[in-house]
PDB file of N, CA and C in Angstrom:
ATOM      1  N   UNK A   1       0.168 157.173 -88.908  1.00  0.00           N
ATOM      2  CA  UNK A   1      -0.432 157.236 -87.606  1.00  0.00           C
ATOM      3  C   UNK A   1       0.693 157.353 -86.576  1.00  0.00           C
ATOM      4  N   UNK A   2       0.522 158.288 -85.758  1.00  0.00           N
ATOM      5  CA  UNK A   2       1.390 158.553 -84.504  1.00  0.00           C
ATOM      6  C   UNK A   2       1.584 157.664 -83.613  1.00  0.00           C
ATOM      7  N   UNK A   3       2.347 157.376 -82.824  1.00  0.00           N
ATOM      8  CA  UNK A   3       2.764 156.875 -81.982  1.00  0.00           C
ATOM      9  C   UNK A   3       2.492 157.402 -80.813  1.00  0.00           C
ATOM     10  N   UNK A   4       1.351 156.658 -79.509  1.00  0.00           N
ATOM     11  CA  UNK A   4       1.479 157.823 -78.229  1.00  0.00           C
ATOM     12  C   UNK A   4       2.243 156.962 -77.049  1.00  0.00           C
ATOM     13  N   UNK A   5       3.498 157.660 -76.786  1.00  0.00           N
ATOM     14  CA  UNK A   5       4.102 156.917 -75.300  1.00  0.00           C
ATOM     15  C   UNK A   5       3.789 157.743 -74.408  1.00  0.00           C
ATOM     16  N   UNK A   6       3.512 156.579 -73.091  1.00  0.00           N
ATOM     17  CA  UNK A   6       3.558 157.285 -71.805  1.00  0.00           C
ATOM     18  C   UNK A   6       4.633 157.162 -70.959  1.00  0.00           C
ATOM     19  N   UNK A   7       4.730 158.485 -70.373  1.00  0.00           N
ATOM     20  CA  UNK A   7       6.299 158.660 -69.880  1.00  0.00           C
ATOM     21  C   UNK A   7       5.963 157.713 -68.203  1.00  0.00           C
ATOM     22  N   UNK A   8       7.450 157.352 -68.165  1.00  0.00           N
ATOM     23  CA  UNK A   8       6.999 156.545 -66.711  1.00  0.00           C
ATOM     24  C   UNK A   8       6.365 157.162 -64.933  1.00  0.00           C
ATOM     25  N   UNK A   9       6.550 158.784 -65.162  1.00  0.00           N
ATOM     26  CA  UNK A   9       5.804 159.127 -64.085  1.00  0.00           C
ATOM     27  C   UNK A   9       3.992 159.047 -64.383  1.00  0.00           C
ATOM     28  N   UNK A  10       3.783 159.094 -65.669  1.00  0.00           N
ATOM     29  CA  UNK A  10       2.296 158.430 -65.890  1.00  0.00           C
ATOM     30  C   UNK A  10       1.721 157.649 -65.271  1.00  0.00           C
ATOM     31  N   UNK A  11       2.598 156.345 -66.052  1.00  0.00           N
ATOM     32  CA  UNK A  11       2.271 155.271 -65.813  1.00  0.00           C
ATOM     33  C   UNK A  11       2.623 154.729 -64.495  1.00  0.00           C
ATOM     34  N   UNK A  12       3.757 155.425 -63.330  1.00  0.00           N
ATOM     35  CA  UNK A  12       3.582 155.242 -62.083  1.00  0.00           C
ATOM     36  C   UNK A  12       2.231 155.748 -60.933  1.00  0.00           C
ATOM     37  N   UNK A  13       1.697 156.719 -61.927  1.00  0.00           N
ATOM     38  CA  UNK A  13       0.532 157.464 -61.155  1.00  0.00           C
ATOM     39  C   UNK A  13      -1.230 156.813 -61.295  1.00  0.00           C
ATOM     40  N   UNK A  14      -0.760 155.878 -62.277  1.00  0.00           N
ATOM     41  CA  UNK A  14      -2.012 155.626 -62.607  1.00  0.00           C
ATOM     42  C   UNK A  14      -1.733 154.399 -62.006  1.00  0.00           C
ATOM     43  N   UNK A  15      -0.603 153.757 -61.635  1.00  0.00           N
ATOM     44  CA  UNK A  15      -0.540 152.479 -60.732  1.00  0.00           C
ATOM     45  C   UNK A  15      -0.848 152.780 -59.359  1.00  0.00           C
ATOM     46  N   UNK A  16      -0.320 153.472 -58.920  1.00  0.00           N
ATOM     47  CA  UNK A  16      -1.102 153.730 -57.742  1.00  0.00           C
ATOM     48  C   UNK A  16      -2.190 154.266 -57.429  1.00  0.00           C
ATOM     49  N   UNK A  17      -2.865 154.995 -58.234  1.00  0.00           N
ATOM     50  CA  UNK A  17      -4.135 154.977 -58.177  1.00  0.00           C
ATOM     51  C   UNK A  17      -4.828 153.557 -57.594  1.00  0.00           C
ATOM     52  N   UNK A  18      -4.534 153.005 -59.030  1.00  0.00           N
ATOM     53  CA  UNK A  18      -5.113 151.376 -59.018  1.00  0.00           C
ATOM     54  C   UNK A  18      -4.743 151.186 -57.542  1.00  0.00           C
ATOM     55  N   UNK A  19      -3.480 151.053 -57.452  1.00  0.00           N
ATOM     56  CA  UNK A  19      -3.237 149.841 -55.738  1.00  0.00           C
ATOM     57  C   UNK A  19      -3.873 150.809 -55.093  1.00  0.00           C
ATOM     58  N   UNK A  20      -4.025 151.905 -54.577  1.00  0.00           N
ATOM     59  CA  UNK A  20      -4.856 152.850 -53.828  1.00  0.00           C
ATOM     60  C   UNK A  20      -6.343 152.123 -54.136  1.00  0.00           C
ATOM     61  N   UNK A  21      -7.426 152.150 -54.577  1.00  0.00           N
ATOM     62  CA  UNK A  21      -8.731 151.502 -55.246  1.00  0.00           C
ATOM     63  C   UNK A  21      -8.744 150.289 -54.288  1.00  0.00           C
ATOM     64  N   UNK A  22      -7.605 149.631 -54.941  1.00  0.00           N
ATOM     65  CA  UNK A  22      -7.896 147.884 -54.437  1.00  0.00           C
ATOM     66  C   UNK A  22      -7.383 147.387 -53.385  1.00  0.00           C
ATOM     67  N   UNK A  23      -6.305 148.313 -52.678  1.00  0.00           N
ATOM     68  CA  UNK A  23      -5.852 148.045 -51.206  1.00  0.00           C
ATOM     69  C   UNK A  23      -6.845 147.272 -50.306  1.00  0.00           C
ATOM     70  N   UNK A  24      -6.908 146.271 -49.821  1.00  0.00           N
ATOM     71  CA  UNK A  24      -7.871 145.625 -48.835  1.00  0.00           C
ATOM     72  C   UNK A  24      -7.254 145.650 -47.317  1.00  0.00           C
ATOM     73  N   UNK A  25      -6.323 146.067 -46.907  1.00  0.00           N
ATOM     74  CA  UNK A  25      -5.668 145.912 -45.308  1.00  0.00           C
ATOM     75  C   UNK A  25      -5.880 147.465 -45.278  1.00  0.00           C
ATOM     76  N   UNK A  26      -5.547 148.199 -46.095  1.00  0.00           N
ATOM     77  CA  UNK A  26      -5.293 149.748 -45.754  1.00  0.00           C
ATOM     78  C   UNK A  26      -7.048 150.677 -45.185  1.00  0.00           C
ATOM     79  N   UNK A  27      -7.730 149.604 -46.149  1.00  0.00           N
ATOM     80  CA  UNK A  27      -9.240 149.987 -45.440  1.00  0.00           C
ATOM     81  C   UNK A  27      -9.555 149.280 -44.261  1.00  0.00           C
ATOM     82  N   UNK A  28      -9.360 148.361 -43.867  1.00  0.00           N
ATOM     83  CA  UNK A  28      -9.405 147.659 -42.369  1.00  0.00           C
ATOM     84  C   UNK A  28      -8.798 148.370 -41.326  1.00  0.00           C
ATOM     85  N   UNK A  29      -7.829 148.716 -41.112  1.00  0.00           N
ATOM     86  CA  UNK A  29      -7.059 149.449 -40.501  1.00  0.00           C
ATOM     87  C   UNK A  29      -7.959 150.378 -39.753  1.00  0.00           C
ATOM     88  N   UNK A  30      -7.934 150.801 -38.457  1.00  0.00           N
ATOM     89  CA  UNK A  30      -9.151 152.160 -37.494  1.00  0.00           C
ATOM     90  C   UNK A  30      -8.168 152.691 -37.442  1.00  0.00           C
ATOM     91  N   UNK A  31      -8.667 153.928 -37.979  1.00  0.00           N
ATOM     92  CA  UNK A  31      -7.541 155.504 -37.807  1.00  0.00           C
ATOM     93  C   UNK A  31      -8.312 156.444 -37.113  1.00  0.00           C
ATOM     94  N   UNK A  32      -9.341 156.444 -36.499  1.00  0.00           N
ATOM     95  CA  UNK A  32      -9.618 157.466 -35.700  1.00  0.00           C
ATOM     96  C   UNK A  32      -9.125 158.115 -34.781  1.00  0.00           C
ATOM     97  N   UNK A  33      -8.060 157.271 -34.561  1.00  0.00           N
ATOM     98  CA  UNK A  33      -7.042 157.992 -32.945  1.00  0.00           C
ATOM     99  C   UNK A  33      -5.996 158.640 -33.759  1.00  0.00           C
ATOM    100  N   UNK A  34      -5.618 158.613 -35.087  1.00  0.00           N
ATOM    101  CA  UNK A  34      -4.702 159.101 -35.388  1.00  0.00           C
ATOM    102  C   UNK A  34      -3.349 160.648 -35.344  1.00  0.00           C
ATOM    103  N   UNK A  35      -5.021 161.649 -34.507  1.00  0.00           N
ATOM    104  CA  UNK A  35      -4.564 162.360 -34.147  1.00  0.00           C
ATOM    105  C   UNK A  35      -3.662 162.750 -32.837  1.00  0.00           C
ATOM    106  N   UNK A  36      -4.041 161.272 -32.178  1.00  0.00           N
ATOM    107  CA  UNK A  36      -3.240 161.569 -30.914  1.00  0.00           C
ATOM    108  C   UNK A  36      -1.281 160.801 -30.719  1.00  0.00           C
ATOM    109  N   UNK A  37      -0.981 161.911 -31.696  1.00  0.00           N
ATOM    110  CA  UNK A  37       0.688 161.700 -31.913  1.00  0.00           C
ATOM    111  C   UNK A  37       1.147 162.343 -30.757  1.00  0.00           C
ATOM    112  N   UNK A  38       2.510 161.324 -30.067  1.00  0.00           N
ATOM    113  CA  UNK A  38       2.929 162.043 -29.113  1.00  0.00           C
ATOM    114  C   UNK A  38       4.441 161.706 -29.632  1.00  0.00           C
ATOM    115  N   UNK A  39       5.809 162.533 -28.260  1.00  0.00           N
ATOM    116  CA  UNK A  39       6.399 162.097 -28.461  1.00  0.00           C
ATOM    117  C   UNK A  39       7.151 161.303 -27.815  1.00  0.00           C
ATOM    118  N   UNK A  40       8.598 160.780 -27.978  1.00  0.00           N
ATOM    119  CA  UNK A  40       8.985 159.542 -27.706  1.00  0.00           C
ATOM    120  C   UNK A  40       9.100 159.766 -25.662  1.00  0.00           C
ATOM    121  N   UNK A  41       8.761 158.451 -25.240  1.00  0.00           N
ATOM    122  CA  UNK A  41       8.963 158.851 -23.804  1.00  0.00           C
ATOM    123  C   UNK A  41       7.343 159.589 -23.401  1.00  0.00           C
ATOM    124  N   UNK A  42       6.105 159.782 -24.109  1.00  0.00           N
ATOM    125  CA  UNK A  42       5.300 160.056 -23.400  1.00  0.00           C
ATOM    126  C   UNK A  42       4.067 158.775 -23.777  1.00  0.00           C
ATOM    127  N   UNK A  43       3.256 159.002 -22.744  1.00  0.00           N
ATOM    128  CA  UNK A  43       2.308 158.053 -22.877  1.00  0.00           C
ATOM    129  C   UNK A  43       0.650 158.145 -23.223  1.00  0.00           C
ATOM    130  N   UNK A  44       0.712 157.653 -24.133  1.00  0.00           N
ATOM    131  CA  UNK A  44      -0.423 157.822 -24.152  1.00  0.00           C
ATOM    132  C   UNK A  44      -1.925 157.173 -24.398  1.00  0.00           C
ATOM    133  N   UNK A  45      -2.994 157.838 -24.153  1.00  0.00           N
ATOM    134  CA  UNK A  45      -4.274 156.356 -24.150  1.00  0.00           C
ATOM    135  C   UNK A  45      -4.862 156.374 -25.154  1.00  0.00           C
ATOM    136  N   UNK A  46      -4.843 155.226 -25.509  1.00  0.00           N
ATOM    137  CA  UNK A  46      -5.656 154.831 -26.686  1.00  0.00           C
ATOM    138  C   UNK A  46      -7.745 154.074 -26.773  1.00  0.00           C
ATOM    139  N   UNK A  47      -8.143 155.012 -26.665  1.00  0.00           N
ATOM    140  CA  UNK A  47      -9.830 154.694 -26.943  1.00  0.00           C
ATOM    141  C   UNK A  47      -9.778 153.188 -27.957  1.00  0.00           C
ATOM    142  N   UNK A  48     -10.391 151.983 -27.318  1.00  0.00           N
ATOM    143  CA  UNK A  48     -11.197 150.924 -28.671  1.00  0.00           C
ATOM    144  C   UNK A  48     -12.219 151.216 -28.492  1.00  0.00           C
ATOM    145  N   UNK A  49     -12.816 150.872 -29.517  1.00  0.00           N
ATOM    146  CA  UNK A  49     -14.491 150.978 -29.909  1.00  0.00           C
ATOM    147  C   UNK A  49     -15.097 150.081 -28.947  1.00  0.00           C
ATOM    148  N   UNK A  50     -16.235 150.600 -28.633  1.00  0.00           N
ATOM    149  CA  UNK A  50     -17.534 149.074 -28.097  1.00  0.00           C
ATOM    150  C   UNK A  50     -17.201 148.319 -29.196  1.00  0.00           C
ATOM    151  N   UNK A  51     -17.766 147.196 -28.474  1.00  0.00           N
ATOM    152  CA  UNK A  51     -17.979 146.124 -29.702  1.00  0.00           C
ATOM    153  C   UNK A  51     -19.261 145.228 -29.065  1.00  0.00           C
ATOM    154  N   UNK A  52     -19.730 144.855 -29.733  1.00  0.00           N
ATOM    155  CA  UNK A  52     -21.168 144.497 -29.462  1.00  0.00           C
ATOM    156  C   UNK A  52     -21.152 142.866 -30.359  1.00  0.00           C
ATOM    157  N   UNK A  53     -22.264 141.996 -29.984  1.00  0.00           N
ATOM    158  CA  UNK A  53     -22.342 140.306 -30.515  1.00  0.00           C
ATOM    159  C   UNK A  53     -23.662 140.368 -30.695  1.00  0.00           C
ATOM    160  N   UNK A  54     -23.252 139.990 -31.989  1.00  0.00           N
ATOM    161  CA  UNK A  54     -25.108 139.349 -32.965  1.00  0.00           C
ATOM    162  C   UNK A  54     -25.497 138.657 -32.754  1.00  0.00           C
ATOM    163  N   UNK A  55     -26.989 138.551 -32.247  1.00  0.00           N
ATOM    164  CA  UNK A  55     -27.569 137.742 -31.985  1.00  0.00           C
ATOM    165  C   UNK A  55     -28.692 137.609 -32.127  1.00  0.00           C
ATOM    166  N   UNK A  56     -29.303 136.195 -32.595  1.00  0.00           N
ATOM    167  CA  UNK A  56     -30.513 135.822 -33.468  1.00  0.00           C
ATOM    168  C   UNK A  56     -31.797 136.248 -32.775  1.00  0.00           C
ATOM    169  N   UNK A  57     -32.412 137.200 -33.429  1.00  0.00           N
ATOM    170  CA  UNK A  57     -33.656 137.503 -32.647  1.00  0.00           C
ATOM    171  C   UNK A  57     -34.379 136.971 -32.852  1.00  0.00           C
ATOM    172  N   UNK A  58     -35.281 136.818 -31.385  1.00  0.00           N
ATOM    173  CA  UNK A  58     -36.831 135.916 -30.786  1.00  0.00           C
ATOM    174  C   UNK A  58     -37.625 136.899 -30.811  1.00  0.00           C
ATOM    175  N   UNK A  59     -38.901 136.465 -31.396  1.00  0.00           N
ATOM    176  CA  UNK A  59     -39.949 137.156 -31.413  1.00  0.00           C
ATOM    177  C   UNK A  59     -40.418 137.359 -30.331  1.00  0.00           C
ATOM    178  N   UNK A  60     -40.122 135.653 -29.086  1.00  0.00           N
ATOM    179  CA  UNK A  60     -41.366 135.999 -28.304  1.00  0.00           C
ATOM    180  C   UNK A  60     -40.655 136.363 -27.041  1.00  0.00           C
ATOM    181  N   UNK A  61     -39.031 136.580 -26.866  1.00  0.00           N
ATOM    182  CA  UNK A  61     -38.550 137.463 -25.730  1.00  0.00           C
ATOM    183  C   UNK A  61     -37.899 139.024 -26.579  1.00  0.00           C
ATOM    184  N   UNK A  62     -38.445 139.280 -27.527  1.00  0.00           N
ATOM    185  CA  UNK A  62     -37.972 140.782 -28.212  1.00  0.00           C
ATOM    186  C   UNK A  62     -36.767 141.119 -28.351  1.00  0.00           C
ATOM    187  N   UNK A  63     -36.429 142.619 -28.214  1.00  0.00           N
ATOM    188  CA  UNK A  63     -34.720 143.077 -28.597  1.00  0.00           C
ATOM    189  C   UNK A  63     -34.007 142.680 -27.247  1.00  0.00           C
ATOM    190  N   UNK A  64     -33.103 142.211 -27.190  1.00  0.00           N
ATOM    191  CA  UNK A  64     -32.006 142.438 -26.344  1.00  0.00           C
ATOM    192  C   UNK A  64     -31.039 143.045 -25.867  1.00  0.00           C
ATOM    193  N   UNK A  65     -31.117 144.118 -25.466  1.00  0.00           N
ATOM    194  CA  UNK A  65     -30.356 145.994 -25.443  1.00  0.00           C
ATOM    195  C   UNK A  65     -28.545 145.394 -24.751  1.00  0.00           C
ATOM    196  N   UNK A  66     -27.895 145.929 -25.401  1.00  0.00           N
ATOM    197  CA  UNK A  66     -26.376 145.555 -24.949  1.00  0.00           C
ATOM    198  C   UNK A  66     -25.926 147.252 -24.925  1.00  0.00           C
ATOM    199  N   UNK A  67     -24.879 147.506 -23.191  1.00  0.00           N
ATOM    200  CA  UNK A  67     -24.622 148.402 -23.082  1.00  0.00           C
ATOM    201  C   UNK A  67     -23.552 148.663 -24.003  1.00  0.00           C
ATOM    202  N   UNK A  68     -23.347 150.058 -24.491  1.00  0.00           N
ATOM    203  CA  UNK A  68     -21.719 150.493 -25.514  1.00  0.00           C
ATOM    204  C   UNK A  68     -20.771 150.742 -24.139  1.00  0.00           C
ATOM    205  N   UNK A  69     -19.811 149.912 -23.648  1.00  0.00           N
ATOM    206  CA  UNK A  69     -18.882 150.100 -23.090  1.00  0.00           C
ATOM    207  C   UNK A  69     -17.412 150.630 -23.544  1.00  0.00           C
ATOM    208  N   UNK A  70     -17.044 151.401 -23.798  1.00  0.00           N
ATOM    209  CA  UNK A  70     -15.420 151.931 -24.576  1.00  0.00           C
ATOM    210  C   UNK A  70     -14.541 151.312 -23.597  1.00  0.00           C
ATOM    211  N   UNK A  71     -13.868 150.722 -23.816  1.00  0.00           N
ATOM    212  CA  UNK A  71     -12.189 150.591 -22.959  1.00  0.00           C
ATOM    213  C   UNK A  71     -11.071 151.431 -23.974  1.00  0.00           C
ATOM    214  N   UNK A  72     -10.201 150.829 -22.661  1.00  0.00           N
ATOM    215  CA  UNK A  72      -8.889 151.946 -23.401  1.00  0.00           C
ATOM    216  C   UNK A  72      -7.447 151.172 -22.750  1.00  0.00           C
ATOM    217  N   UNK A  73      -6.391 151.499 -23.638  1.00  0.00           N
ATOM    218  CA  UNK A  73      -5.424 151.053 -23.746  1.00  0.00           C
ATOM    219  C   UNK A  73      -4.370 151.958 -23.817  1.00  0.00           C
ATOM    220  N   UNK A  74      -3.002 152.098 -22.277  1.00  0.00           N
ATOM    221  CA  UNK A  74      -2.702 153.064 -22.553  1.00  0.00           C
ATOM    222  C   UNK A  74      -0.982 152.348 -23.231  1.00  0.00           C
ATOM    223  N   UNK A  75      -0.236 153.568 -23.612  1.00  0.00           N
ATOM    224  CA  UNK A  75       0.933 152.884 -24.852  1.00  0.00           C
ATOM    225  C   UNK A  75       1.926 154.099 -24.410  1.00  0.00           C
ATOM    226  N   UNK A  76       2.726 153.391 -24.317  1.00  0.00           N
ATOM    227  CA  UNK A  76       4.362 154.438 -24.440  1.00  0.00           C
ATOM    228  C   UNK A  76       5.076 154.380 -25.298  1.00  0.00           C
ATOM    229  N   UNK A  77       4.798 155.642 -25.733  1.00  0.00           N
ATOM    230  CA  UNK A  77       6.318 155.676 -26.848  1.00  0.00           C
ATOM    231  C   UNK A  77       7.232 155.826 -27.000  1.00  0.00           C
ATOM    232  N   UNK A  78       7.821 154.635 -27.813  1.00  0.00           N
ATOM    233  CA  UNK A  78       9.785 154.658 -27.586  1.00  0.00           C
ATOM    234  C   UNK A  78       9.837 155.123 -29.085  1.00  0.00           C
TER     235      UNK A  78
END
């Protein structure tokens, strides 16, 4: 019976796979602005999301409508 080795760029590819899969910070992370690369010395604004608060609904005063407000944050790059 043969012997099967795996060469170490294999077995480096299938490790990162894995840590790719199970990464838990790298999915938290919001990349939607990602496209707005500038360069060093310019400034630029950064969109956050609304964010909105849960809250236990009453039957007998109904939904409670919360406006989506965006703010923004502007950043210079060094």
């Amino acid at each position: 019976m043969a012997n099967t080795l795996l060469t170490p760029s294999i077995i480096a590819k299938e490790a990162l796979m894995v840590l790719r899969n199970n990464a838990v910070m790298a999915n938290l992370v919001h990349r939607d602005f990602s496209d707005e690369y500038a360069s060093v010395g310019d400034t630029i604004t950064i969109r956050k999301p609304a964010t909105f608060v849960a809250k236990e609904f009453n039957q007998s005063n109904g939904i409670e409508v919360q406006d989506a407000v965006e703010d923004s944050v502007s950043v210079k790059m060094e």
